[in-house]
C-alpha atoms as a PDB file:
ATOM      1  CA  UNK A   1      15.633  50.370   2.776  1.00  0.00           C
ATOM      2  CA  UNK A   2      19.390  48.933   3.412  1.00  0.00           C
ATOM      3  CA  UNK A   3      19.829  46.234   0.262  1.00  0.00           C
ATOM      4  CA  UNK A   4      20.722  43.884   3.056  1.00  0.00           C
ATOM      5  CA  UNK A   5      17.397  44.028   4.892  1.00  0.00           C
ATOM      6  CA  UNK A   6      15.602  43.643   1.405  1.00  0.00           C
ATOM      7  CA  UNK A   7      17.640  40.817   0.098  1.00  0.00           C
ATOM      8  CA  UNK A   8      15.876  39.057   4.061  1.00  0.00           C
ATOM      9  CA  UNK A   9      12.567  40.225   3.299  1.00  0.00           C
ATOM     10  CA  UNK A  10      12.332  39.158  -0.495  1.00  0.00           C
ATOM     11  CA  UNK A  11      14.192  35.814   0.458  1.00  0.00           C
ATOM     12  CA  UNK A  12      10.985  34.918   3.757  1.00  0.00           C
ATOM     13  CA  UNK A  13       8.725  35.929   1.080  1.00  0.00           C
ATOM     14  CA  UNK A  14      10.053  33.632  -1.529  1.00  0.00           C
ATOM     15  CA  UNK A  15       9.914  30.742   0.723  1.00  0.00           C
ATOM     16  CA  UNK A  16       6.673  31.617   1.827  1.00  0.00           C
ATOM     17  CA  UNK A  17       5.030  31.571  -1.645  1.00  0.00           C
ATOM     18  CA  UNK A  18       6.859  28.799  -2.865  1.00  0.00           C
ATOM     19  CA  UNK A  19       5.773  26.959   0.286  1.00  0.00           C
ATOM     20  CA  UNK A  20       2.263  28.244  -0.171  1.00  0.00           C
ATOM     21  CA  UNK A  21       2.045  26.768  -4.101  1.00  0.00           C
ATOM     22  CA  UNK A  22       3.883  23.641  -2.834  1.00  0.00           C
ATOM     23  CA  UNK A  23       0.461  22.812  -0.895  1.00  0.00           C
ATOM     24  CA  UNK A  24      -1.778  24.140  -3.549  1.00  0.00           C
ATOM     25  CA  UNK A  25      -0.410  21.805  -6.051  1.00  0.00           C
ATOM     26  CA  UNK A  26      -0.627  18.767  -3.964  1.00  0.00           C
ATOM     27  CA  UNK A  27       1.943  15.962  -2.757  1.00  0.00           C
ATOM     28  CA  UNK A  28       1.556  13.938  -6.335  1.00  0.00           C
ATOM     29  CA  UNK A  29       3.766  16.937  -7.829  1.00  0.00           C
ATOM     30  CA  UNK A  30       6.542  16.145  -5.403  1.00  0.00           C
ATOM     31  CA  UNK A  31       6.007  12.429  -4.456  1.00  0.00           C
ATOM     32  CA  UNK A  32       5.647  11.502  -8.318  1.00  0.00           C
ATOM     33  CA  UNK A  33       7.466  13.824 -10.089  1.00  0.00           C
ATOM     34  CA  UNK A  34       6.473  13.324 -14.275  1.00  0.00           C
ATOM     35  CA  UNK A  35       8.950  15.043 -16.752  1.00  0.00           C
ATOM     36  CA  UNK A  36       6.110  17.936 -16.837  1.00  0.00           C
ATOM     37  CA  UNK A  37       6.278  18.576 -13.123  1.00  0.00           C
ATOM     38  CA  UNK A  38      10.281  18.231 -13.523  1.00  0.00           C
ATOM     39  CA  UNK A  39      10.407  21.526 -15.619  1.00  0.00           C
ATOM     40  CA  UNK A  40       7.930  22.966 -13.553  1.00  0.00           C
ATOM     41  CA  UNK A  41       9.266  22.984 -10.367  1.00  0.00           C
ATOM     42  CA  UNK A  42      12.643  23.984 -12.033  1.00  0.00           C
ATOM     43  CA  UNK A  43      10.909  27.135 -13.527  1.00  0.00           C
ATOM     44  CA  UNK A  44       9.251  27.410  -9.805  1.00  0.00           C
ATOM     45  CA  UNK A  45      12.660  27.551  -8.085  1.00  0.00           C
ATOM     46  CA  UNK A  46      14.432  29.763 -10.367  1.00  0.00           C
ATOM     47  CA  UNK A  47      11.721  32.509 -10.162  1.00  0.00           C
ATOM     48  CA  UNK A  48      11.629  31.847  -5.947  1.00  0.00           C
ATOM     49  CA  UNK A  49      15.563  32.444  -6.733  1.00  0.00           C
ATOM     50  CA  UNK A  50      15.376  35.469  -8.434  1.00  0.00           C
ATOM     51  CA  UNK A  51      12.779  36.921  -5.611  1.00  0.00           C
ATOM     52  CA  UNK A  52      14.483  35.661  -3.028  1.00  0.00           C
ATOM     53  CA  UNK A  53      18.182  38.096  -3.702  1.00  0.00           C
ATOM     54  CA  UNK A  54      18.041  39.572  -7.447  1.00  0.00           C
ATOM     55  CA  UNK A  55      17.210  43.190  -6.030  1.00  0.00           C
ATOM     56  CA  UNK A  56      17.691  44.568  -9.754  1.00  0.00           C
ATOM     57  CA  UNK A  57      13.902  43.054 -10.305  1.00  0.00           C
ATOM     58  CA  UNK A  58      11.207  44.369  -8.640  1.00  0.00           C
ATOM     59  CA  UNK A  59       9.705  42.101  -6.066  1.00  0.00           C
ATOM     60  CA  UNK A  60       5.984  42.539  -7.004  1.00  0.00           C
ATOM     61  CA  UNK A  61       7.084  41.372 -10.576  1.00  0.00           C
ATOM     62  CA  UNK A  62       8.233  38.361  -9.603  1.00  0.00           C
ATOM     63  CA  UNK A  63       5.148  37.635  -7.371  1.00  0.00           C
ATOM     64  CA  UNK A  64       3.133  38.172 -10.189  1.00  0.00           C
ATOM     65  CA  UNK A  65       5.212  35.391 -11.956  1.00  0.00           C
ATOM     66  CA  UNK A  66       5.417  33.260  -9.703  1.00  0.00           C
ATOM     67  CA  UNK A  67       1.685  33.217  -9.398  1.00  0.00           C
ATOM     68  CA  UNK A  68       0.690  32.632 -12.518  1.00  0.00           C
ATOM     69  CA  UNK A  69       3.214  29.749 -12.597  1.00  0.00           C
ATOM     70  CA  UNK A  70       1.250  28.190  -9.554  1.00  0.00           C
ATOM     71  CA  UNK A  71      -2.210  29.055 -11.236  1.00  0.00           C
ATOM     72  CA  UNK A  72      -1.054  27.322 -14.524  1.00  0.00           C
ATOM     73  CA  UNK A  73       0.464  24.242 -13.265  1.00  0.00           C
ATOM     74  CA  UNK A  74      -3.013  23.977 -10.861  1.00  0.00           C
ATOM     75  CA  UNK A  75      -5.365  24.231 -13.978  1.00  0.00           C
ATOM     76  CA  UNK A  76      -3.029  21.691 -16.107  1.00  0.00           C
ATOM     77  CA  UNK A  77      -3.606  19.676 -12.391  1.00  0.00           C
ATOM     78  CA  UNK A  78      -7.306  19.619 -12.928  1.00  0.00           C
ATOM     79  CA  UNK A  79      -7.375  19.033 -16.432  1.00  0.00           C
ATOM     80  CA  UNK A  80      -4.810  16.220 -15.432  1.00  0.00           C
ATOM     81  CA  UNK A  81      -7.194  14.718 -13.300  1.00  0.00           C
ATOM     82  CA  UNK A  82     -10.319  15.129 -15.557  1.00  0.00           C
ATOM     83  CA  UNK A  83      -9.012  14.102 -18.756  1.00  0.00           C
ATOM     84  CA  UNK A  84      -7.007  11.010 -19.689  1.00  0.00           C
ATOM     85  CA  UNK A  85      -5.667  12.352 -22.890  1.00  0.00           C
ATOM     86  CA  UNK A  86      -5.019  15.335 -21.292  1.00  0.00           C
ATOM     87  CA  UNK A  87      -3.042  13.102 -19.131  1.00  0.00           C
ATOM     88  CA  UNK A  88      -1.209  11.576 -22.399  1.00  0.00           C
ATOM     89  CA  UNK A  89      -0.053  14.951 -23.469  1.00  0.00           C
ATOM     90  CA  UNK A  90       1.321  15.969 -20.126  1.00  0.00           C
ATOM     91  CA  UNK A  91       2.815  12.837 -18.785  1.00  0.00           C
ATOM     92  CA  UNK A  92       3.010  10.252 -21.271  1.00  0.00           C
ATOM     93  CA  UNK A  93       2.211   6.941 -21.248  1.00  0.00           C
ATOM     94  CA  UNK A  94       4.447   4.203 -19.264  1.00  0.00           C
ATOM     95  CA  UNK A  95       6.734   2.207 -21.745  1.00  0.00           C
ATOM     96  CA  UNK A  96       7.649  -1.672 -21.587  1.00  0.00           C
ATOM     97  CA  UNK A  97      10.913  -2.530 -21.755  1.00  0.00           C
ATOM     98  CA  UNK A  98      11.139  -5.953 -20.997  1.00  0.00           C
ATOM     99  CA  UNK A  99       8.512  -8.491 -21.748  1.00  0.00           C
ATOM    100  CA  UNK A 100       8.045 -12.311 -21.110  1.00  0.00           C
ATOM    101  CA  UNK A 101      12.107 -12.308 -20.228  1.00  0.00           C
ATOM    102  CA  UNK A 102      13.019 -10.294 -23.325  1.00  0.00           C
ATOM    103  CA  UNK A 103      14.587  -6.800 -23.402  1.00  0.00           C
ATOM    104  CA  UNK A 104      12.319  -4.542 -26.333  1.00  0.00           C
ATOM    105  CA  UNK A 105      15.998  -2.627 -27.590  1.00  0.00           C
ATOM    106  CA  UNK A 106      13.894  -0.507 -29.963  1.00  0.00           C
ATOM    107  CA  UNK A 107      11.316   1.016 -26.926  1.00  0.00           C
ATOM    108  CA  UNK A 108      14.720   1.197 -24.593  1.00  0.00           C
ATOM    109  CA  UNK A 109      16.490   3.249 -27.820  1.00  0.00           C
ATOM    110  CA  UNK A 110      13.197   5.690 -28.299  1.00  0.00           C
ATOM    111  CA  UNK A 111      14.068   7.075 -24.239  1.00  0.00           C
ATOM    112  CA  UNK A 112      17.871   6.346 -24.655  1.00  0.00           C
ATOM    113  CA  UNK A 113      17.426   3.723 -21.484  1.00  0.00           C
ATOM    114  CA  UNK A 114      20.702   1.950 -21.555  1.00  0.00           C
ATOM    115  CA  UNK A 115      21.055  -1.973 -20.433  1.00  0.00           C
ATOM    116  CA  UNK A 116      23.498  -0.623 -17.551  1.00  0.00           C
ATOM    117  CA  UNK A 117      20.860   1.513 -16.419  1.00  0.00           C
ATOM    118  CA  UNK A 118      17.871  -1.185 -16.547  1.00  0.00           C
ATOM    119  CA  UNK A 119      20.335  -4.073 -14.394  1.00  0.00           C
ATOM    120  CA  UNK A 120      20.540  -1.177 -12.097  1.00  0.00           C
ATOM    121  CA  UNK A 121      16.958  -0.396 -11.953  1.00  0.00           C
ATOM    122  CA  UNK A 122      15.999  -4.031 -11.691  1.00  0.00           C
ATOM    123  CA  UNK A 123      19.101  -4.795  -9.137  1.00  0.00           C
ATOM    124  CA  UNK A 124      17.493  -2.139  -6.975  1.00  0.00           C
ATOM    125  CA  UNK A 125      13.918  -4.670  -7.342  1.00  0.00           C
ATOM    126  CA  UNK A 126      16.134  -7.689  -6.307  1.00  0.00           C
ATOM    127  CA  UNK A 127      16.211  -9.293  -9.841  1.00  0.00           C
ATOM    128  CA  UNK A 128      19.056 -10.482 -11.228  1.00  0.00           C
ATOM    129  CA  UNK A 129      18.294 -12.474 -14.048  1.00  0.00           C
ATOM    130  CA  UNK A 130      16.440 -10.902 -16.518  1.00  0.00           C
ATOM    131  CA  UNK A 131      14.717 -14.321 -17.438  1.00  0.00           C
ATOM    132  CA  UNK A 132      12.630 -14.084 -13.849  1.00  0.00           C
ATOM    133  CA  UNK A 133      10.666 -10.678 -15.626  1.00  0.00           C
ATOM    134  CA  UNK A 134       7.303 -11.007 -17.067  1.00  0.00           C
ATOM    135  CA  UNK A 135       7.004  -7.647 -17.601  1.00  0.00           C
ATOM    136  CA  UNK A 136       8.892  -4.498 -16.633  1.00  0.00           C
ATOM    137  CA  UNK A 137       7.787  -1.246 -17.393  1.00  0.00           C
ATOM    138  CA  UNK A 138       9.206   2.590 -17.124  1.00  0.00           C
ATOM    139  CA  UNK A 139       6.675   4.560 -15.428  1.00  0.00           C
ATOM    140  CA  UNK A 140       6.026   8.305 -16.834  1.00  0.00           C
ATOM    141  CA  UNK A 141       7.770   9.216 -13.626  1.00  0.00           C
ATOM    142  CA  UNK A 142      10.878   7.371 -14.507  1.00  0.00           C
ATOM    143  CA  UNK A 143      10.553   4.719 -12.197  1.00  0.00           C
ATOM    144  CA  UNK A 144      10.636   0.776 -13.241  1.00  0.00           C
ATOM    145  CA  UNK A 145       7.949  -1.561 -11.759  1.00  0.00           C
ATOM    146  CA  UNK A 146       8.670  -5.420 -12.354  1.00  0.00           C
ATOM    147  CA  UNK A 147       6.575  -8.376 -12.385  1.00  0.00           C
ATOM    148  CA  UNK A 148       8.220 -11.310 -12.102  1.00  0.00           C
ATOM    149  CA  UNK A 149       7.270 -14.437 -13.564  1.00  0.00           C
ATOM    150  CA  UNK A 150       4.919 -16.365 -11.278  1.00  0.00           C
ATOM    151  CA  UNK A 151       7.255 -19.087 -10.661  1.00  0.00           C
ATOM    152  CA  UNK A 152       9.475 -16.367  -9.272  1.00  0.00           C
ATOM    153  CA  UNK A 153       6.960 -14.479  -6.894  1.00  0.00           C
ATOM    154  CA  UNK A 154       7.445 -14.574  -3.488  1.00  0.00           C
ATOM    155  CA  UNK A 155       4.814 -17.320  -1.934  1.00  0.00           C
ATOM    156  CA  UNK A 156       2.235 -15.232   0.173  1.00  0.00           C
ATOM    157  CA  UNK A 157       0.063 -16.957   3.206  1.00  0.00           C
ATOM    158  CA  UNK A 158      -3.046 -17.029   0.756  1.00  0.00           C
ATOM    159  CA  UNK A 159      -1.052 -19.198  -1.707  1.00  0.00           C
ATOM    160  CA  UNK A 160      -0.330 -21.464   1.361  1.00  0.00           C
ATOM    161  CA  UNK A 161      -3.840 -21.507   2.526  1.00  0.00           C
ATOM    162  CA  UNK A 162      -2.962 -19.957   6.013  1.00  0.00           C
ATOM    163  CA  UNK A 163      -5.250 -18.421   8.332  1.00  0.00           C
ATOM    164  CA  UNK A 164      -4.448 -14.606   8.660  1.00  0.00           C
ATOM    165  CA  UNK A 165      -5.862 -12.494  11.947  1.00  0.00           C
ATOM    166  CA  UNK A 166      -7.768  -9.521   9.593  1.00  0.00           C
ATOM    167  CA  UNK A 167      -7.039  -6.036  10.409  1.00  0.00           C
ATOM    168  CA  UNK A 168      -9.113  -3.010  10.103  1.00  0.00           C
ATOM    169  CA  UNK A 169      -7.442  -0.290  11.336  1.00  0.00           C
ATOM    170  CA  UNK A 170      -3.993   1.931  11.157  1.00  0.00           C
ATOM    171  CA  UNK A 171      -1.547   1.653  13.566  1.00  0.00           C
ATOM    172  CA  UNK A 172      -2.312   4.096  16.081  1.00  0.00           C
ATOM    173  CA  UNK A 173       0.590   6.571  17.641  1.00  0.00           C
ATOM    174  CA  UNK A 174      -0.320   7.030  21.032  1.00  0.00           C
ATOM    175  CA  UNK A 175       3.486   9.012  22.559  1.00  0.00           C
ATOM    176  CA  UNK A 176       5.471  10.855  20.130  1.00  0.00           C
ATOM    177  CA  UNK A 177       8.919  12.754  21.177  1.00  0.00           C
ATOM    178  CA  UNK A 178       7.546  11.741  24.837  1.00  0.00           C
ATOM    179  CA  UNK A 179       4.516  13.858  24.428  1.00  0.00           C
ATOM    180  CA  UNK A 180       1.155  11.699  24.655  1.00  0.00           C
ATOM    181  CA  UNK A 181      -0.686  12.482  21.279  1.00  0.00           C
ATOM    182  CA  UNK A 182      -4.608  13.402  22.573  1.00  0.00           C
ATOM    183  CA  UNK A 183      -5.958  13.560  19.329  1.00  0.00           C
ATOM    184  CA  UNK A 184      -5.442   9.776  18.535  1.00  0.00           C
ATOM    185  CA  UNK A 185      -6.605   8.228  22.092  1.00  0.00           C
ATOM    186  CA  UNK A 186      -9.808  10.482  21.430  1.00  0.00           C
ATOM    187  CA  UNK A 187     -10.493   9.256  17.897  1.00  0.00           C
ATOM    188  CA  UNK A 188      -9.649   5.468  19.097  1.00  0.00           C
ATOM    189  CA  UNK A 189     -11.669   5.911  21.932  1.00  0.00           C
ATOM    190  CA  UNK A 190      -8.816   5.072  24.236  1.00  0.00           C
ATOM    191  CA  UNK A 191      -8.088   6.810  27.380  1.00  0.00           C
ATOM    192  CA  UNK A 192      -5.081   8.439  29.316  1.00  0.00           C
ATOM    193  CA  UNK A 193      -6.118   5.282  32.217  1.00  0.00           C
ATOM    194  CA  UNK A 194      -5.509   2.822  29.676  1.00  0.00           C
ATOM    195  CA  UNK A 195      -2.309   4.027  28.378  1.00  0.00           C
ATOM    196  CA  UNK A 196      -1.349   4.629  31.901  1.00  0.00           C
ATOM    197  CA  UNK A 197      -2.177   1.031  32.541  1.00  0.00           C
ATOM    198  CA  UNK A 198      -0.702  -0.619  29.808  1.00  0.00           C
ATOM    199  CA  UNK A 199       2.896   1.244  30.177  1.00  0.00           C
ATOM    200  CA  UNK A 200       2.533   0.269  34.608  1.00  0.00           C
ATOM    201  CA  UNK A 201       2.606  -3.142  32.980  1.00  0.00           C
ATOM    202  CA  UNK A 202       6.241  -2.296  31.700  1.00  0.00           C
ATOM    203  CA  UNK A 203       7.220  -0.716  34.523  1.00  0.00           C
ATOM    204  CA  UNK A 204       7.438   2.541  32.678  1.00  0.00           C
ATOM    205  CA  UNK A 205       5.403   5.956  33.353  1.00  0.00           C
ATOM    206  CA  UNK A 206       4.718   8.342  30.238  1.00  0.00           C
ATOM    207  CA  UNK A 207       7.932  10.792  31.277  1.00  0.00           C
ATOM    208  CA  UNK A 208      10.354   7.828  30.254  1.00  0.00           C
ATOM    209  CA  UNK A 209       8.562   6.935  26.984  1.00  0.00           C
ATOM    210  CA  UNK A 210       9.781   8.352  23.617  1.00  0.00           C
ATOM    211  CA  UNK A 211       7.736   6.333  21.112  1.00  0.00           C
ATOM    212  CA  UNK A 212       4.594   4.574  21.819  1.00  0.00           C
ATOM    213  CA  UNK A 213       2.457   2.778  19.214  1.00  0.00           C
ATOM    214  CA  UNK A 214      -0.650   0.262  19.202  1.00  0.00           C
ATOM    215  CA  UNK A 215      -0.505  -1.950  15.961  1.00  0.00           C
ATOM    216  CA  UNK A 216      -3.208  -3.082  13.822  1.00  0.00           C
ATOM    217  CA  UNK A 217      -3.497  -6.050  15.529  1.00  0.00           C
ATOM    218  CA  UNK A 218      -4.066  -4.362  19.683  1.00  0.00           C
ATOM    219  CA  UNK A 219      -0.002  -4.882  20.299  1.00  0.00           C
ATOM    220  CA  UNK A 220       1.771  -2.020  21.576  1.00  0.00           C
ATOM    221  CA  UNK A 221       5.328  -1.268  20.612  1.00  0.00           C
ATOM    222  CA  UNK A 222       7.177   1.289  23.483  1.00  0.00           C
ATOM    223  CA  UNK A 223      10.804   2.607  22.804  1.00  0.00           C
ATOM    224  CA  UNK A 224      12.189   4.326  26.174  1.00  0.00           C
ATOM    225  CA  UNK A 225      15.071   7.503  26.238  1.00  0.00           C
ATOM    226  CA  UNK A 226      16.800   5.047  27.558  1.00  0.00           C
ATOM    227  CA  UNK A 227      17.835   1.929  25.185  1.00  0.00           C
ATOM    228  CA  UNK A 228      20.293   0.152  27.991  1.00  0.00           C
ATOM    229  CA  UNK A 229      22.659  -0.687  24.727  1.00  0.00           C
ATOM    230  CA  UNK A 230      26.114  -0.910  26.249  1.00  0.00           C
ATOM    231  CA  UNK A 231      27.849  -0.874  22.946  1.00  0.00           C
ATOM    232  CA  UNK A 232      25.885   1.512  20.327  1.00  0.00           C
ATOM    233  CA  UNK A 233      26.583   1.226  16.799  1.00  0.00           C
ATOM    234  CA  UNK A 234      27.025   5.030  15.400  1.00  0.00           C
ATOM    235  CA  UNK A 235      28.184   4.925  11.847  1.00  0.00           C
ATOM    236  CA  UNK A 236      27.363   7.282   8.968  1.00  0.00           C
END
């Protein structure tokens, strides 16, 4: 087989398989990323890598690798998920860094977490004064969740004793890229009339329509092909 043909086939493959462990370990692995998963996935791409154009190792090798990376991080999954000190081990636990206002240097020194770094993270949580934290903690993922002080919080309809309409349902996409999406009107008990009905009322049929969505409270937000916007702003 020409080395250029096997270099394509070994490189579809690669994708395929990492593609096909991607689902198998779930959306946590990606979406939440620990410093477990981080040298997992690492291993994972170099091995898809080496499949993918390293024709001095043979393919099936690799495969077999790569598989019994998948199987191992699934297991370590379900133990994950079954045992909280399992969970310790793997992940480790979250770490406060600032508490009641003040900044704990010797947990910030034990992850070498610099001050720069924390304004940063907290900048990015619109906080900047360190005296509005109550708490702020470094997730095992690396991320930093904040709670502010409660004289700080932002003052929510419930603290001001308003009414609020209750909702009990997603929003519900109803056109999408200017195809009508059956699946939804069928599940929401909605029909092709209706949404014929309600987009007469705009003056619109279904051909013009790019976007089409009914909130959680029965409004409908429509976005046409054609936004009428004399003076588009197109900056990267």
């Amino acid at each position: 087989m020409p080395e250029h043909i096997e270099v394509i086939l070994r490189s579809i493959t690669s994708f395929s398989l990492l593609l096909i462990g991607a689902r198998i370990l779930g959306k946590q692995t990606i979406s939440q990323m620990t410093m477990f998963d981080f040298v997992a996935s690492i291993s994972l791409g170099a091995i898809s890598a080496n499949l993918a154009f390293n024709t001095s190792i043979k393919a099936h090798h690799t495969i077999i690798a790569l598989t019994i990376y998948v199987v191992i991080l699934f297991l370590i999954a379900i133990i994950s998920l079954k045992s909280r000190k399992g969970r310790k081990i793997l992940a480790g636990d979250p770490t406060i860094v600032i508490q009641t206002g003040k900044v704990l240097e010797g947990n910030m020194k034990k992850m070498r977490y610099t001050l720069d770094y924390l304004n940063q993270q907290l900048r990015e949580k619109d906080v900047f004064n360190i005296e509005e934290v109550l708490f702020a903690i470094v997730e095992t993922n690396g991320t930093l969740t904040v709670l502010k002080k409660p004289q700080f919080r932002n003052v929510t309809r419930q603290d001001l004793m308003i009414t609020v309409m209750p909702e009990q349902k997603m929003p519900i996409e109803l056109i999408m890229d200017g195809e009508i999406i059956k699946s939804n009107l069928e599940q929401n008990n909605l029909s092709f009339s209706w949404l014929e009905s309600e987009l007469r009322k705009r003056d619109l049929t279904k051909h013009e329509v790019v976007y089409a969505v009914m909130a959680a409270n029965g409004n409908m937000y429509v976005d046409t092909f054609r936004d009428d916007i004399h003076s588009p702003i197109d900056k990267e």
